[in-house]
Protein backbone atom coordinates (compact mmCIF):
# COMPACT_ATOMS: atom_id res chain seq x y z
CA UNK A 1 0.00 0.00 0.00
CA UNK A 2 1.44 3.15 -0.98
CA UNK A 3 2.40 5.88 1.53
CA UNK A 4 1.80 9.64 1.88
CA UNK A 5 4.93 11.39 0.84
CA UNK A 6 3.16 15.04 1.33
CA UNK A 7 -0.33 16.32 3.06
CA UNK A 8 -1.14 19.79 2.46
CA UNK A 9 -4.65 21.89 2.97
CA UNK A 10 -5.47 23.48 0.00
CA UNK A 11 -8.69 25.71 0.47
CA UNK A 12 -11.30 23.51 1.41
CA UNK A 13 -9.81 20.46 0.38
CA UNK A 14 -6.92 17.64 2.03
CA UNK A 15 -4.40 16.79 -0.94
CA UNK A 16 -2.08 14.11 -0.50
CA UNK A 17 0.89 13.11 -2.59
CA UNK A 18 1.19 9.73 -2.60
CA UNK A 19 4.93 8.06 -2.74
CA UNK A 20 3.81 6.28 -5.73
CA UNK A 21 2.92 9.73 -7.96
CA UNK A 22 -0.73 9.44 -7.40
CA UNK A 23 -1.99 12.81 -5.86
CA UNK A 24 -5.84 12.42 -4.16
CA UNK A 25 -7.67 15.62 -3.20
CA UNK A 26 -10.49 15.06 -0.32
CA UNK A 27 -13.09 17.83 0.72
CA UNK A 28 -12.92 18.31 4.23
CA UNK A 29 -17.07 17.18 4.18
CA UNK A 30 -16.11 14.06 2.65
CA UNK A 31 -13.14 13.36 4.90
CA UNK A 32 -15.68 14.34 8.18
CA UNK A 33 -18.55 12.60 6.77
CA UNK A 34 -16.96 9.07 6.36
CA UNK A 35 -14.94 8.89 9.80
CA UNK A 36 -14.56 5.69 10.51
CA UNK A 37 -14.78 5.59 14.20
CA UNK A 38 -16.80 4.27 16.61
CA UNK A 39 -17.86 7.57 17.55
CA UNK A 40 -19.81 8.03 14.08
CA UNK A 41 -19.98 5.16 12.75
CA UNK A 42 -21.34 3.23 15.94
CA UNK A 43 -19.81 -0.22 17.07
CA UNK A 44 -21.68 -3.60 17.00
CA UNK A 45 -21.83 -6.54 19.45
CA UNK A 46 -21.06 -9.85 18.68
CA UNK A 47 -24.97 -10.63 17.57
CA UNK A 48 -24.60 -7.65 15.07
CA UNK A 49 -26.92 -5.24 16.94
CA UNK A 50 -25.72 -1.70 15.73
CA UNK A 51 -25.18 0.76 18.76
CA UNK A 52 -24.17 4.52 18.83
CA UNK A 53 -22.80 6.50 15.87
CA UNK A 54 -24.18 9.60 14.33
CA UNK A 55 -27.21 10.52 12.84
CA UNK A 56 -26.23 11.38 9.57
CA UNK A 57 -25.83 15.19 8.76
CA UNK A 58 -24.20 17.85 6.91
CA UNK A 59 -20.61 18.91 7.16
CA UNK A 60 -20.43 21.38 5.04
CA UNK A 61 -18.56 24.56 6.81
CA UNK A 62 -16.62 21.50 9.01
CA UNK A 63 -12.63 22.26 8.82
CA UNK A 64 -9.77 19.99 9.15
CA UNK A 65 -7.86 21.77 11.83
CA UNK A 66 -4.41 19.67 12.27
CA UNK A 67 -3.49 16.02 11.29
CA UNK A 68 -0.85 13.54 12.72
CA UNK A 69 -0.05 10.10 11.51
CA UNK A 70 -0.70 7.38 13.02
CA UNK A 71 2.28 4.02 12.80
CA UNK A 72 2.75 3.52 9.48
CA UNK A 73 -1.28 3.13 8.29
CA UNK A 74 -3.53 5.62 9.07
CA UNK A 75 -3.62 9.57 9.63
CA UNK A 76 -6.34 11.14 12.01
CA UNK A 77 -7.52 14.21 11.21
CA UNK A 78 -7.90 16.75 13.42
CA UNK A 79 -11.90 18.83 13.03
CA UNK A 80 -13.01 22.49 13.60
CA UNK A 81 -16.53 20.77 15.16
CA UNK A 82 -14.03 18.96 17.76
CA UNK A 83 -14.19 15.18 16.04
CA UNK A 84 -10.41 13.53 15.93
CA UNK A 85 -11.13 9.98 16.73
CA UNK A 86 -11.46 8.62 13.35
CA UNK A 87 -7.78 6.52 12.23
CA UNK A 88 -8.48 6.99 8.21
CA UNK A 89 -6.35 3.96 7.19
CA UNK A 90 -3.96 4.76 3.76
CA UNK A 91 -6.42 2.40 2.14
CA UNK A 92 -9.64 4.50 2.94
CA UNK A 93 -8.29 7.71 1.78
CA UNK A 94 -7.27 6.34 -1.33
CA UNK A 95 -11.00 5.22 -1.88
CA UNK A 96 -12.13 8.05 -0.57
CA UNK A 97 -9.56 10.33 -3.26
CA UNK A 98 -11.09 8.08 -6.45
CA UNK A 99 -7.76 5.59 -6.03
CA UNK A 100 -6.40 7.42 -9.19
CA UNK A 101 -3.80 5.05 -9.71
CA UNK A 102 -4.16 3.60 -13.21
């Protein structure tokens, strides 16, 4: 899995270089919107039964404050509505960007 090689905040937008050329441009929305922690997303028990998350809403006007990464896998963002608990693995942000690799 490739590695970010630069993260920079470009007006509303995350853009990450990617060590292997590919360059992936995230709206901080999108990037707020599909945290994947337990905190939005909710966690499930071992019969499946769903509890917690977020009720779905809008993030427009949300900014990405700060990042940090995290081992050699994820980054988690920091957010202007106070959300940081979401690890967005390499793998999700390159969904999340379109891939772009060819």
């Amino acid at each position: 899995m490739p590695s970010p090689a630069d993260i920079q905040l470009i007006g509303s937008e995350v853009a990450i270089r990617w060590d292997d050329g590919v360059e992936s441009y995230l709206t901080f929305a999108t990037l707020r919107a599909n945290s994947p922690s337990a905190e939005v997303k909710g966690e499930r028990d071992i019969f499946g039964h769903q509890y917690g998350g977020e009720v779905p809403r809008d993030h427009r006007g949300v900014e990405v404050t700060g990042w940090e990464r995290v081992g050699n896998y994820a980054i988690r963002f920091d957010f202007s509505d106070g959300h940081r608990t979401g690890l967005y693995s390499y793998e999700l942000l390159r969904k999340l960007g379109g891939d772009g690799a060819p």
